[in-house]
Protein backbone atom coordinates (compact mmCIF):
# COMPACT_ATOMS: atom_id res chain seq x y z
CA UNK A 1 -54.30 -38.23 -52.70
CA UNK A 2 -50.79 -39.23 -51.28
CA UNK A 3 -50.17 -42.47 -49.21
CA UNK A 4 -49.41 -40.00 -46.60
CA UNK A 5 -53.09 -37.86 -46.73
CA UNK A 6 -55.01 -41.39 -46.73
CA UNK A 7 -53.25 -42.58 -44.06
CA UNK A 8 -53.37 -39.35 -42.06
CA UNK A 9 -56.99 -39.37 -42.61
CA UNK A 10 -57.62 -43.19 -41.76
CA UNK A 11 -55.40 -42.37 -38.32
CA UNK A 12 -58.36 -38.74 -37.74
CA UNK A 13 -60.96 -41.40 -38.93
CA UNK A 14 -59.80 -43.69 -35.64
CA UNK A 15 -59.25 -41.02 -33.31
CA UNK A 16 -62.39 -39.83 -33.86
CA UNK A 17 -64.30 -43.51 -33.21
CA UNK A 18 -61.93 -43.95 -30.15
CA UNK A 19 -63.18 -40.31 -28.46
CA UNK A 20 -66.69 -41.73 -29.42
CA UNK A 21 -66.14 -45.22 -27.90
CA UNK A 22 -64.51 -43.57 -24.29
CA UNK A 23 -67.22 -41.19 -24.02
CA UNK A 24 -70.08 -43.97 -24.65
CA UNK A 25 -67.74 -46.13 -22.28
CA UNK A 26 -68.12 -43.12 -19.39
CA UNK A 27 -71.84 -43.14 -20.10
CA UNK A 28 -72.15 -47.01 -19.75
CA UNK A 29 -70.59 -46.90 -16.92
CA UNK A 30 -72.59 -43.84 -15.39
CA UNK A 31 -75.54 -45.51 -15.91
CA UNK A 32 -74.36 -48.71 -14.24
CA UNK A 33 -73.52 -46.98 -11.19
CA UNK A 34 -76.99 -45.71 -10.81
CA UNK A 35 -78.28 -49.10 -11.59
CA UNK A 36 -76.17 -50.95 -8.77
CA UNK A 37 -77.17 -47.71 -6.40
CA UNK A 38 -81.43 -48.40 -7.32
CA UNK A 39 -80.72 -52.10 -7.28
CA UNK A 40 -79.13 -51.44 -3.86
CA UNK A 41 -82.22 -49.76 -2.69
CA UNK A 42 -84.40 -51.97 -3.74
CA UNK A 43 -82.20 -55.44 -1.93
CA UNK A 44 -82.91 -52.83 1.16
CA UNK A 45 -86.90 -51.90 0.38
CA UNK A 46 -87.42 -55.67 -0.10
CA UNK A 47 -85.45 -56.90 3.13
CA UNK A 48 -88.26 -54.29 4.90
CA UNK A 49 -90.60 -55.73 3.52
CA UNK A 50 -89.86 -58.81 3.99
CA UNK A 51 -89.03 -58.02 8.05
CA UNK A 52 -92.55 -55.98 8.15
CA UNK A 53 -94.08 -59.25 6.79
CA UNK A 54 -92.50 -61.50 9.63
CA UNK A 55 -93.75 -58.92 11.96
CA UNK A 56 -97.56 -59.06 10.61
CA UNK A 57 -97.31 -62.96 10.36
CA UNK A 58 -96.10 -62.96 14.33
CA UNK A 59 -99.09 -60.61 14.66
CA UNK A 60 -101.76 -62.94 13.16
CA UNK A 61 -100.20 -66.02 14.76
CA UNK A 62 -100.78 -63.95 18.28
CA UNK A 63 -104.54 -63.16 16.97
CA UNK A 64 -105.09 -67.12 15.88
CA UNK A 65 -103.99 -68.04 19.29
CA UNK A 66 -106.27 -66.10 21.13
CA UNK A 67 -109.02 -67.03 18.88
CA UNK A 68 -108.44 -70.60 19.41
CA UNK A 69 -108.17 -69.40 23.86
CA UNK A 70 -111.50 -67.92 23.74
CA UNK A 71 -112.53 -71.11 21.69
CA UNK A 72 -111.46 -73.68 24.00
């Protein structure tokens, strides 16, 4: 095998590992996408929650105070 063939087949050899690399790059960054999108929805599910929360603590402070009314 010539200098030429071996280095012919060394430069396939890379070409190859490079088409591999860019197409796991494009699935990396696929899946990242749809991580920041569920991550997104979650940030939004929790600040709902978190708002729904306030409301039912506003609620039971209402409730506490016309406990403590009725009380008195």
């Amino acid at each position: 095998m010539s200098v030429l063939e071996r280095l012919q087949e060394k430069i396939e050899l890379w070409r190859v590992d490079h088409e591999a690399l860019k197409s796991e790059n494009t699935q990396l960054k696929e899946e990242l996408t749809k991580m920041t999108a569920r991550q997104d929805d979650q940030k939004t599910e929790i600040e709902l929650l978190e708002l729904e929360l306030q409301e039912k603590d506003e609620e039971i402070e209402k409730i506490i105070a016309q406990v403590e009314t009725l009380l008195a």
